[in-house]
PDB file of N, CA and C in Angstrom:
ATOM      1  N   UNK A   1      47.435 -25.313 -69.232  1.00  0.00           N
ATOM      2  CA  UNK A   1      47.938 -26.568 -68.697  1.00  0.00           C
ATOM      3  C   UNK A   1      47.191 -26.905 -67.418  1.00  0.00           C
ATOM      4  N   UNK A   2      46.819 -27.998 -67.287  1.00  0.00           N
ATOM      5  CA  UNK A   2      46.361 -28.446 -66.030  1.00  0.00           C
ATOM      6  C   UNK A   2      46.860 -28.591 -64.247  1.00  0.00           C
ATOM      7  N   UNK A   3      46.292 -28.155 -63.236  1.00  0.00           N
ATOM      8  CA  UNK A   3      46.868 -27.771 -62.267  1.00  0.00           C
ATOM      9  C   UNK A   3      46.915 -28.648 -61.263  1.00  0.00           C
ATOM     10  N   UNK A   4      45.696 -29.879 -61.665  1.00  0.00           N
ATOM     11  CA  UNK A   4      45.757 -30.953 -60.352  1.00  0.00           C
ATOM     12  C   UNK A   4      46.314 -32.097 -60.684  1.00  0.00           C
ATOM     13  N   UNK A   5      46.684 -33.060 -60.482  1.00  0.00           N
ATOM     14  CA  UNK A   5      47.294 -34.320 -60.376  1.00  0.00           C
ATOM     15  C   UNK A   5      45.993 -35.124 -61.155  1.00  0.00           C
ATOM     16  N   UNK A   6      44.943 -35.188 -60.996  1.00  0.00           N
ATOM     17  CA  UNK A   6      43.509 -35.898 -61.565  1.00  0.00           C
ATOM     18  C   UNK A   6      43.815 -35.543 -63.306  1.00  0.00           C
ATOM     19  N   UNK A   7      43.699 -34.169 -62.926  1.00  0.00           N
ATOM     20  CA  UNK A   7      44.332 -33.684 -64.110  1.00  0.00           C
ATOM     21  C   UNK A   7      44.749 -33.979 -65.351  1.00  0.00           C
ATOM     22  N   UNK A   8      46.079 -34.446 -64.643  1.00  0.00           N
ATOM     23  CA  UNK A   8      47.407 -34.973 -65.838  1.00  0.00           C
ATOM     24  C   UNK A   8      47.258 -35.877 -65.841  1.00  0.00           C
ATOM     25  N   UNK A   9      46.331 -36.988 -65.307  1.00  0.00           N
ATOM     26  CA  UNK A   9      46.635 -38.229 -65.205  1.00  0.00           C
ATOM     27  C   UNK A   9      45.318 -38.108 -66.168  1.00  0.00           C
ATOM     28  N   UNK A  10      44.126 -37.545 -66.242  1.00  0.00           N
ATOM     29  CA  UNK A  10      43.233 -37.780 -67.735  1.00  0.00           C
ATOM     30  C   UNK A  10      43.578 -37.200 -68.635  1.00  0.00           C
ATOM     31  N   UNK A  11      44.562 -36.211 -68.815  1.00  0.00           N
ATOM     32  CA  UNK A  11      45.026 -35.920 -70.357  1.00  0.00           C
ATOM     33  C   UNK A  11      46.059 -37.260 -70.680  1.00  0.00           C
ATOM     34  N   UNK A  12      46.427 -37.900 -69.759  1.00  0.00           N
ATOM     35  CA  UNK A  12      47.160 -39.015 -69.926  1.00  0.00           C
ATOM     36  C   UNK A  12      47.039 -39.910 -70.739  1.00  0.00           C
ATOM     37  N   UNK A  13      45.779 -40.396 -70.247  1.00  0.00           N
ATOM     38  CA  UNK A  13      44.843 -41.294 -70.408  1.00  0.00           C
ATOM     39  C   UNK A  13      44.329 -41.614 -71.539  1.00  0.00           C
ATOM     40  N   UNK A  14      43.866 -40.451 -71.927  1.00  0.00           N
ATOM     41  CA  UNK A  14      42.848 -39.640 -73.234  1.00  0.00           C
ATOM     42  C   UNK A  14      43.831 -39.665 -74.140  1.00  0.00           C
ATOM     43  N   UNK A  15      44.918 -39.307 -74.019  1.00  0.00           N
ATOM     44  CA  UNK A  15      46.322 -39.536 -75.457  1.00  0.00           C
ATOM     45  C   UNK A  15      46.239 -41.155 -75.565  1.00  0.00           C
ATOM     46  N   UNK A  16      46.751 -41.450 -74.317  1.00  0.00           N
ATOM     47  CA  UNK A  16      46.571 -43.345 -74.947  1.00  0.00           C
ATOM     48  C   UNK A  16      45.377 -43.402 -75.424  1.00  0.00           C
ATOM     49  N   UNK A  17      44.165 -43.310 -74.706  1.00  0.00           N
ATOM     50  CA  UNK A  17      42.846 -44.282 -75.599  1.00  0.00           C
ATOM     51  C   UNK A  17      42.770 -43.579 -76.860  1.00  0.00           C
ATOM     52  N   UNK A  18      43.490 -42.274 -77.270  1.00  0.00           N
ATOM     53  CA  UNK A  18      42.777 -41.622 -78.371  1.00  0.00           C
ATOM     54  C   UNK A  18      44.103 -42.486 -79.788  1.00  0.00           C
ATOM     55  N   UNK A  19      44.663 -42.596 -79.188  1.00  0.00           N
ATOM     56  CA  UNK A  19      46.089 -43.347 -80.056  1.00  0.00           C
ATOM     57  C   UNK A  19      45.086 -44.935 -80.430  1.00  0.00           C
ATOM     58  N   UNK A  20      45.199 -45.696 -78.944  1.00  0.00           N
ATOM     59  CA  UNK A  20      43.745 -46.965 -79.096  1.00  0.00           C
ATOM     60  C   UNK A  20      43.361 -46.709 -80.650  1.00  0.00           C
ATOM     61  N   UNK A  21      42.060 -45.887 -79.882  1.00  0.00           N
ATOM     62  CA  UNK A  21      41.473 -45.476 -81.105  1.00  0.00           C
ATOM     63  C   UNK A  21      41.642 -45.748 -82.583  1.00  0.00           C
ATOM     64  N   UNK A  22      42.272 -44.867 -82.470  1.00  0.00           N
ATOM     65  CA  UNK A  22      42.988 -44.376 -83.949  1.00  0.00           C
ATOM     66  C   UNK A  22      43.544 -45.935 -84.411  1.00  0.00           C
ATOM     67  N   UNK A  23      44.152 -46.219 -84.253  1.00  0.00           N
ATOM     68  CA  UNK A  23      44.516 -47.293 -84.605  1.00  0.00           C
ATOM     69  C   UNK A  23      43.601 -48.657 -85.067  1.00  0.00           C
ATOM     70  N   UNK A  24      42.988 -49.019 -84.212  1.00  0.00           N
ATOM     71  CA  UNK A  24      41.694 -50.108 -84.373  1.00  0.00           C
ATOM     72  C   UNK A  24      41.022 -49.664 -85.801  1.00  0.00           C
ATOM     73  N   UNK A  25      40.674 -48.171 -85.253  1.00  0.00           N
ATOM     74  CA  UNK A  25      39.646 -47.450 -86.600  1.00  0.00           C
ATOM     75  C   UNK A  25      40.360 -47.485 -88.075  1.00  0.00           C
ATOM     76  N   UNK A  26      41.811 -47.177 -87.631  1.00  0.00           N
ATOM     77  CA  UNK A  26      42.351 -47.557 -89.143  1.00  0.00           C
ATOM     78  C   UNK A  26      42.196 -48.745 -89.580  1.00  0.00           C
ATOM     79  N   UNK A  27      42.546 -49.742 -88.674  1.00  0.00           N
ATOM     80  CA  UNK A  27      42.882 -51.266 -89.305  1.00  0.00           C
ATOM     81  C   UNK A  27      41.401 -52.043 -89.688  1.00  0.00           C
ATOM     82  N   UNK A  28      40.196 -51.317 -89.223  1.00  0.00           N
ATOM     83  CA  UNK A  28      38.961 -51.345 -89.669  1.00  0.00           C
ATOM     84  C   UNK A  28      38.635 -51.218 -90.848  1.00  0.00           C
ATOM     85  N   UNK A  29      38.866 -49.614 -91.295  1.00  0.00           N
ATOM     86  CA  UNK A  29      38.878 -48.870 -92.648  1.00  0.00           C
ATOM     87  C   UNK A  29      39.751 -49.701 -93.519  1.00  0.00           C
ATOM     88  N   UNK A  30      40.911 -50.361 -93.211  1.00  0.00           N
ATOM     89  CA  UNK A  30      41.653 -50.981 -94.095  1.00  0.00           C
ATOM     90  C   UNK A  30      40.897 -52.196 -94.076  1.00  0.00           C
ATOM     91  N   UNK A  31      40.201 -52.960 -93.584  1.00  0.00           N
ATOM     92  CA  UNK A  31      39.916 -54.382 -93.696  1.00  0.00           C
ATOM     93  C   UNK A  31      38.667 -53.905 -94.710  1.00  0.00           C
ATOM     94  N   UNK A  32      38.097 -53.264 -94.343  1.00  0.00           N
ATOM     95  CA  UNK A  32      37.042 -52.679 -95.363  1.00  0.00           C
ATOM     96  C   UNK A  32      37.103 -52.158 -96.612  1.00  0.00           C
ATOM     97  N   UNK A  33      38.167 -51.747 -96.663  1.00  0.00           N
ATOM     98  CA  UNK A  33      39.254 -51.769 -97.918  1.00  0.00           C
ATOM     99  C   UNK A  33      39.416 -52.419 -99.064  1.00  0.00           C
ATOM    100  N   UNK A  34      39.752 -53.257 -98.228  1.00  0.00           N
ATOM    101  CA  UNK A  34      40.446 -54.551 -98.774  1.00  0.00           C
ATOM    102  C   UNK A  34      38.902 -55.732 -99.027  1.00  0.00           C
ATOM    103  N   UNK A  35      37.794 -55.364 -98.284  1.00  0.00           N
ATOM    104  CA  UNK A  35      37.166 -56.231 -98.634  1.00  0.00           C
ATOM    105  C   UNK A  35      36.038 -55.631 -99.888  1.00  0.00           C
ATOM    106  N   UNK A  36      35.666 -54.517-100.312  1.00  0.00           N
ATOM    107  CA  UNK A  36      35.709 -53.638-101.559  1.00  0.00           C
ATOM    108  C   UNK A  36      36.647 -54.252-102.366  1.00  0.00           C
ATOM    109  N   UNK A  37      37.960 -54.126-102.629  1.00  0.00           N
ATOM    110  CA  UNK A  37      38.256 -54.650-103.608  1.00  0.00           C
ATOM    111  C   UNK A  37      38.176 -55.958-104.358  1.00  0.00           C
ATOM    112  N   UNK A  38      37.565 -56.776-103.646  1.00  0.00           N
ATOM    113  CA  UNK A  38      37.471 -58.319-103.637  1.00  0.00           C
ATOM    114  C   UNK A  38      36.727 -58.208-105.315  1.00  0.00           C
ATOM    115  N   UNK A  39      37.587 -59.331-105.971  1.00  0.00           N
ATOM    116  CA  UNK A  39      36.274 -59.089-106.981  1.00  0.00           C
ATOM    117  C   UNK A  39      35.549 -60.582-106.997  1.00  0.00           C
ATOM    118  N   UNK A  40      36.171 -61.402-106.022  1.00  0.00           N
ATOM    119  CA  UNK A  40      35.987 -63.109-106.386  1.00  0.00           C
ATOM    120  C   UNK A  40      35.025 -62.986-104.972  1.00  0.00           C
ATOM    121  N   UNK A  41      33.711 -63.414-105.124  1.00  0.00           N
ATOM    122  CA  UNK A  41      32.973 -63.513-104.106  1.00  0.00           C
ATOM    123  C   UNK A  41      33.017 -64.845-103.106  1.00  0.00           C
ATOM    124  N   UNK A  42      33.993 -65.784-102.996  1.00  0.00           N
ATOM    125  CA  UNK A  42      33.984 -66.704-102.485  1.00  0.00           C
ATOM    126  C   UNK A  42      34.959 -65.649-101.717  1.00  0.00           C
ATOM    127  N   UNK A  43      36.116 -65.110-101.954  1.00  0.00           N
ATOM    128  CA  UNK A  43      37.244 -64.428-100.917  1.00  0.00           C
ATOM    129  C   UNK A  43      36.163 -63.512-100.327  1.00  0.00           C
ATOM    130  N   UNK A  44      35.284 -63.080-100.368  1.00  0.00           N
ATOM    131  CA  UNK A  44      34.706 -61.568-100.085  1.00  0.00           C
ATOM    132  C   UNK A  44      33.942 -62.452 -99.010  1.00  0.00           C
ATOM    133  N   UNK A  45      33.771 -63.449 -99.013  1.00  0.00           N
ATOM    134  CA  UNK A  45      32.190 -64.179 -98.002  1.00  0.00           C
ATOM    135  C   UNK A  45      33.263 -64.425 -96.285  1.00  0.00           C
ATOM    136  N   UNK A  46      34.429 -64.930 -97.328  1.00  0.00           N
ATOM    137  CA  UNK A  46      35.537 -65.406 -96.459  1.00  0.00           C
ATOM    138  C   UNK A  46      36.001 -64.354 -95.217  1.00  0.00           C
ATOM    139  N   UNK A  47      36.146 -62.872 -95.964  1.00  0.00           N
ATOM    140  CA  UNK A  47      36.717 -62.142 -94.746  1.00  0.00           C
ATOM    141  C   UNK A  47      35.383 -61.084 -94.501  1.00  0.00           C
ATOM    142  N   UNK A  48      34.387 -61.499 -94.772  1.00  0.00           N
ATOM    143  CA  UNK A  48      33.123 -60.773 -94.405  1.00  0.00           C
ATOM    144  C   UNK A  48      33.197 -61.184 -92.398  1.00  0.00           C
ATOM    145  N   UNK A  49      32.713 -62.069 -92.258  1.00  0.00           N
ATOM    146  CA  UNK A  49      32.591 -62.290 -91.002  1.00  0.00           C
ATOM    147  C   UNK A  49      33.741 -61.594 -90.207  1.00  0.00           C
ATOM    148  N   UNK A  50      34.941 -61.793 -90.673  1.00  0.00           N
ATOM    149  CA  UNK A  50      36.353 -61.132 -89.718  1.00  0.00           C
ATOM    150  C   UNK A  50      35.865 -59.596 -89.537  1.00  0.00           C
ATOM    151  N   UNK A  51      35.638 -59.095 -90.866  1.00  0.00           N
ATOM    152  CA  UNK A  51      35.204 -57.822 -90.923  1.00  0.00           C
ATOM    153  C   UNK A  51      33.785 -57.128 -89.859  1.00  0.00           C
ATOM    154  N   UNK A  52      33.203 -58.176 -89.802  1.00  0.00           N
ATOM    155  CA  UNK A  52      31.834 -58.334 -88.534  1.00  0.00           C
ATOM    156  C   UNK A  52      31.992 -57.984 -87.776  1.00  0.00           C
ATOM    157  N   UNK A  53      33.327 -59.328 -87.272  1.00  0.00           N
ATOM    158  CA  UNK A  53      33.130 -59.513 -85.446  1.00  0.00           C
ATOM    159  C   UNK A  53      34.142 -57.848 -85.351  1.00  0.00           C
ATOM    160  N   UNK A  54      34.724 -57.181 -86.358  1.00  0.00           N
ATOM    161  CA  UNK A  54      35.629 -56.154 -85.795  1.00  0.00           C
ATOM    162  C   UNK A  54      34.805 -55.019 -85.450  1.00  0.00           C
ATOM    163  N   UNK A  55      33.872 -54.833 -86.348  1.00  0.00           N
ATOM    164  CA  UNK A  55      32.791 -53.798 -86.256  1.00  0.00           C
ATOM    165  C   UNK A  55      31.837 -53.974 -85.287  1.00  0.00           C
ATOM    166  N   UNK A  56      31.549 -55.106 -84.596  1.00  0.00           N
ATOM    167  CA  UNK A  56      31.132 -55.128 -83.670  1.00  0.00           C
ATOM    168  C   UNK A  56      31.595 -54.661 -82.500  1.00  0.00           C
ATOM    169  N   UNK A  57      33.317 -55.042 -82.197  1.00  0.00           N
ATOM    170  CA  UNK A  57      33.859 -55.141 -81.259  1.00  0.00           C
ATOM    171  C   UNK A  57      34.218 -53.356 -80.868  1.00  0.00           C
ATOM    172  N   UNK A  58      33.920 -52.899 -82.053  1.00  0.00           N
ATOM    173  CA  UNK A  58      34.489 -51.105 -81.645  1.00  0.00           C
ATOM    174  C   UNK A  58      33.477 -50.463 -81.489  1.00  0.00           C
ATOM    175  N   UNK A  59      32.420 -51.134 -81.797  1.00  0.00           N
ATOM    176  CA  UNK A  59      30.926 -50.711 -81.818  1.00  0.00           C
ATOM    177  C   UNK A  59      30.864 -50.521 -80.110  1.00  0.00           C
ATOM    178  N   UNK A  60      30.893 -52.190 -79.827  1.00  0.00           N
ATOM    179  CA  UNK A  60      30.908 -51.915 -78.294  1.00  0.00           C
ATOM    180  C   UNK A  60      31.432 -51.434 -77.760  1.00  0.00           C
ATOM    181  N   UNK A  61      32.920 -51.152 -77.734  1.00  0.00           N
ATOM    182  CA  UNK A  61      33.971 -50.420 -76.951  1.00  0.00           C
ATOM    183  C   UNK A  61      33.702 -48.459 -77.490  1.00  0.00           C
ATOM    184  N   UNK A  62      32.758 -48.215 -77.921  1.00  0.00           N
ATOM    185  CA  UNK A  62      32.427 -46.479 -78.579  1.00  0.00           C
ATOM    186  C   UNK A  62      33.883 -46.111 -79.749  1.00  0.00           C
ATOM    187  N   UNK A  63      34.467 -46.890 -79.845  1.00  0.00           N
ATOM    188  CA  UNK A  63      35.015 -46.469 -81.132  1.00  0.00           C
ATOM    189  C   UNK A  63      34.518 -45.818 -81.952  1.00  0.00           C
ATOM    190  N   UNK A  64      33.517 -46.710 -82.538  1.00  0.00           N
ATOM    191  CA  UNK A  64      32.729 -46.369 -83.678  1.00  0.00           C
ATOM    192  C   UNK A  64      31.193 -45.823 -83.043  1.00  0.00           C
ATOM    193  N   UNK A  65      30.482 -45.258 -83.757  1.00  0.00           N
ATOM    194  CA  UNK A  65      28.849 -45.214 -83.324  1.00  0.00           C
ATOM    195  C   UNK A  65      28.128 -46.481 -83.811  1.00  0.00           C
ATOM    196  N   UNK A  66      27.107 -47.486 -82.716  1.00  0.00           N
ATOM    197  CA  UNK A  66      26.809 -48.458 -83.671  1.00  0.00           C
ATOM    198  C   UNK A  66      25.882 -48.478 -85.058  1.00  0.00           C
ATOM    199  N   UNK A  67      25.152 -47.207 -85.017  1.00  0.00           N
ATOM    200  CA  UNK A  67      24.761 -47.621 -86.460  1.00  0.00           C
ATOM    201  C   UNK A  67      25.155 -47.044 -87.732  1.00  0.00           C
ATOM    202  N   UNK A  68      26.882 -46.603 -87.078  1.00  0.00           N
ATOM    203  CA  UNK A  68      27.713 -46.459 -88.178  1.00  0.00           C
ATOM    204  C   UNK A  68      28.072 -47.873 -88.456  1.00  0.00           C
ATOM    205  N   UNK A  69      28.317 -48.883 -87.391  1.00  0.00           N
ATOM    206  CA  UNK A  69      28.708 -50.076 -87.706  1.00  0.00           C
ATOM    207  C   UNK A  69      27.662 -51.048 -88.157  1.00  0.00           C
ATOM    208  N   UNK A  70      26.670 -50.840 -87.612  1.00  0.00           N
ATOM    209  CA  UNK A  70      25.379 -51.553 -88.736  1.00  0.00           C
ATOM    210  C   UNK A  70      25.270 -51.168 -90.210  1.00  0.00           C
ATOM    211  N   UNK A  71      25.372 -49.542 -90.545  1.00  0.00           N
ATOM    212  CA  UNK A  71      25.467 -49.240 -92.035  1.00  0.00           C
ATOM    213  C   UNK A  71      26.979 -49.913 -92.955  1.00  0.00           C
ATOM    214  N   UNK A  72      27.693 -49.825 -91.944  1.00  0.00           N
ATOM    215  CA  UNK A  72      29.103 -51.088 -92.296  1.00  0.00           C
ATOM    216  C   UNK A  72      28.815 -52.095 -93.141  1.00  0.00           C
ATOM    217  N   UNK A  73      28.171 -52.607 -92.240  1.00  0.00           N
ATOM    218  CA  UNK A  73      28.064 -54.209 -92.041  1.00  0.00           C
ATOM    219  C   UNK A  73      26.841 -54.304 -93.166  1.00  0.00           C
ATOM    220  N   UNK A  74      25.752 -53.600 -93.794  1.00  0.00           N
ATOM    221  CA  UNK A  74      25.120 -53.965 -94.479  1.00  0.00           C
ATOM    222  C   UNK A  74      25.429 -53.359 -95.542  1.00  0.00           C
ATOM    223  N   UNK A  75      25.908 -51.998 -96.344  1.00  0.00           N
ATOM    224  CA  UNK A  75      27.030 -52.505 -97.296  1.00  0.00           C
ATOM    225  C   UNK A  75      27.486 -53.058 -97.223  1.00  0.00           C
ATOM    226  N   UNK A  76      27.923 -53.840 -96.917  1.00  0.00           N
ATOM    227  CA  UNK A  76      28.989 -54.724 -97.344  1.00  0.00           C
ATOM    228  C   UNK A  76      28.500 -55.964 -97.678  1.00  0.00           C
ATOM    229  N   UNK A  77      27.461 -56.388 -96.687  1.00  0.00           N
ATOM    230  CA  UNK A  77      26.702 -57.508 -97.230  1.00  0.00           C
ATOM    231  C   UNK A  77      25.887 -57.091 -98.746  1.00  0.00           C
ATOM    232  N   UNK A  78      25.636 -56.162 -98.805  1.00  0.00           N
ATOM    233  CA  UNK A  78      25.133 -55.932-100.327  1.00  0.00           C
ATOM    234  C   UNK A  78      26.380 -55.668-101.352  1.00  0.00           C
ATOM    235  N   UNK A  79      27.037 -55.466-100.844  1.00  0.00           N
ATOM    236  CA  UNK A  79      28.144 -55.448-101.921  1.00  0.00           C
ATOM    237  C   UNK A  79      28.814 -57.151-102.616  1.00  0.00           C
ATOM    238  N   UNK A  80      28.376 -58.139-101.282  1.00  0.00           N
ATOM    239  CA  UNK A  80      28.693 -59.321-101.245  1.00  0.00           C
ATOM    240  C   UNK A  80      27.731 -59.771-102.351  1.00  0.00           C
ATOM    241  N   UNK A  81      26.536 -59.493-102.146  1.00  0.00           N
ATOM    242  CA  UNK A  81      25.194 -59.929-102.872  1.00  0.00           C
ATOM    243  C   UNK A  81      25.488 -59.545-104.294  1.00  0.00           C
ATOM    244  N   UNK A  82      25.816 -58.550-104.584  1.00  0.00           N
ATOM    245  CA  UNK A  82      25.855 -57.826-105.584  1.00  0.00           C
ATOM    246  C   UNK A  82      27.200 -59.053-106.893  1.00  0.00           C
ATOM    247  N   UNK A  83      28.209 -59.420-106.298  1.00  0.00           N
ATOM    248  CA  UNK A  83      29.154 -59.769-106.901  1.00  0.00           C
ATOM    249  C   UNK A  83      29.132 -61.458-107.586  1.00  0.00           C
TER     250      UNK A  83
END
Protein backbone atom coordinates (compact mmCIF):
# COMPACT_ATOMS: atom_id res chain seq x y z
CA UNK A 1 0.00 0.00 0.00
CA UNK A 2 1.19 3.37 -0.60
CA UNK A 3 2.74 5.66 2.08
CA UNK A 4 2.57 9.30 0.75
CA UNK A 5 -0.42 11.38 0.11
CA UNK A 6 0.96 11.89 -3.90
CA UNK A 7 0.55 8.46 -3.59
CA UNK A 8 -3.10 7.76 -3.05
CA UNK A 9 -4.09 10.46 -4.87
CA UNK A 10 -2.42 8.59 -8.31
CA UNK A 11 -3.76 5.25 -7.55
CA UNK A 12 -6.84 7.44 -7.41
CA UNK A 13 -6.63 8.80 -10.39
CA UNK A 14 -5.42 5.79 -12.43
CA UNK A 15 -8.79 3.76 -11.18
CA UNK A 16 -10.88 6.65 -12.64
CA UNK A 17 -8.97 7.12 -16.01
CA UNK A 18 -8.58 3.30 -16.20
CA UNK A 19 -12.62 2.91 -15.69
CA UNK A 20 -12.54 6.23 -18.59
CA UNK A 21 -10.89 3.96 -20.47
CA UNK A 22 -12.55 0.98 -20.39
CA UNK A 23 -15.54 2.30 -21.16
CA UNK A 24 -14.96 4.60 -24.37
CA UNK A 25 -12.92 1.36 -25.62
CA UNK A 26 -15.98 -0.70 -25.18
CA UNK A 27 -18.49 1.60 -26.76
CA UNK A 28 -15.84 1.74 -29.67
CA UNK A 29 -15.63 -2.11 -30.07
CA UNK A 30 -19.40 -2.03 -30.00
CA UNK A 31 -19.87 0.69 -32.68
CA UNK A 32 -17.53 -1.42 -34.68
CA UNK A 33 -19.67 -4.12 -34.07
CA UNK A 34 -22.43 -3.01 -35.10
CA UNK A 35 -20.93 -1.50 -38.11
CA UNK A 36 -19.63 -5.26 -39.36
CA UNK A 37 -22.88 -6.33 -39.21
CA UNK A 38 -24.36 -3.84 -41.60
CA UNK A 39 -25.29 -5.70 -44.58
CA UNK A 40 -27.07 -2.56 -46.47
CA UNK A 41 -24.17 -0.33 -47.52
CA UNK A 42 -26.01 2.90 -47.56
CA UNK A 43 -26.46 2.26 -43.36
CA UNK A 44 -22.70 1.20 -43.23
CA UNK A 45 -21.47 4.70 -45.15
CA UNK A 46 -23.94 6.36 -42.65
CA UNK A 47 -22.28 5.36 -39.30
CA UNK A 48 -18.78 5.02 -40.89
CA UNK A 49 -17.84 8.60 -40.21
CA UNK A 50 -19.40 8.45 -36.37
CA UNK A 51 -17.23 5.45 -36.15
CA UNK A 52 -14.09 7.87 -37.44
CA UNK A 53 -14.42 10.82 -35.50
CA UNK A 54 -14.51 8.11 -32.30
CA UNK A 55 -11.33 6.45 -33.30
CA UNK A 56 -9.81 9.40 -33.73
CA UNK A 57 -10.80 10.96 -30.59
CA UNK A 58 -9.18 7.93 -28.35
CA UNK A 59 -6.45 7.86 -30.68
CA UNK A 60 -5.66 11.27 -29.42
CA UNK A 61 -6.50 11.00 -25.86
CA UNK A 62 -3.86 7.31 -25.81
CA UNK A 63 -6.78 5.18 -25.40
CA UNK A 64 -6.11 3.43 -28.26
CA UNK A 65 -2.52 3.27 -30.15
CA UNK A 66 -2.98 5.35 -33.35
CA UNK A 67 -2.18 2.91 -35.81
CA UNK A 68 -4.37 0.60 -34.13
CA UNK A 69 -6.91 3.27 -35.00
CA UNK A 70 -5.74 3.79 -38.57
CA UNK A 71 -5.87 -0.21 -39.10
CA UNK A 72 -9.64 0.50 -37.68
CA UNK A 73 -10.51 2.86 -39.82
CA UNK A 74 -9.24 1.16 -43.00
CA UNK A 75 -10.97 -2.07 -42.46
CA UNK A 76 -13.64 -0.81 -42.26
CA UNK A 77 -13.48 1.33 -45.15
CA UNK A 78 -12.74 -1.87 -47.08
CA UNK A 79 -15.31 -3.64 -45.63
CA UNK A 80 -17.57 -0.62 -46.83
CA UNK A 81 -16.05 -1.10 -50.39
CA UNK A 82 -16.47 -4.57 -50.33
CA UNK A 83 -20.48 -4.55 -49.75
Amino acid sequence: MANHKSALKRIRQSQKRKLHNHYYAKTMRNALRDLRKCEDKAEAQQRFPKLQKMLDKLAKKNVIHWKKAANLKSGAAKLIAKL
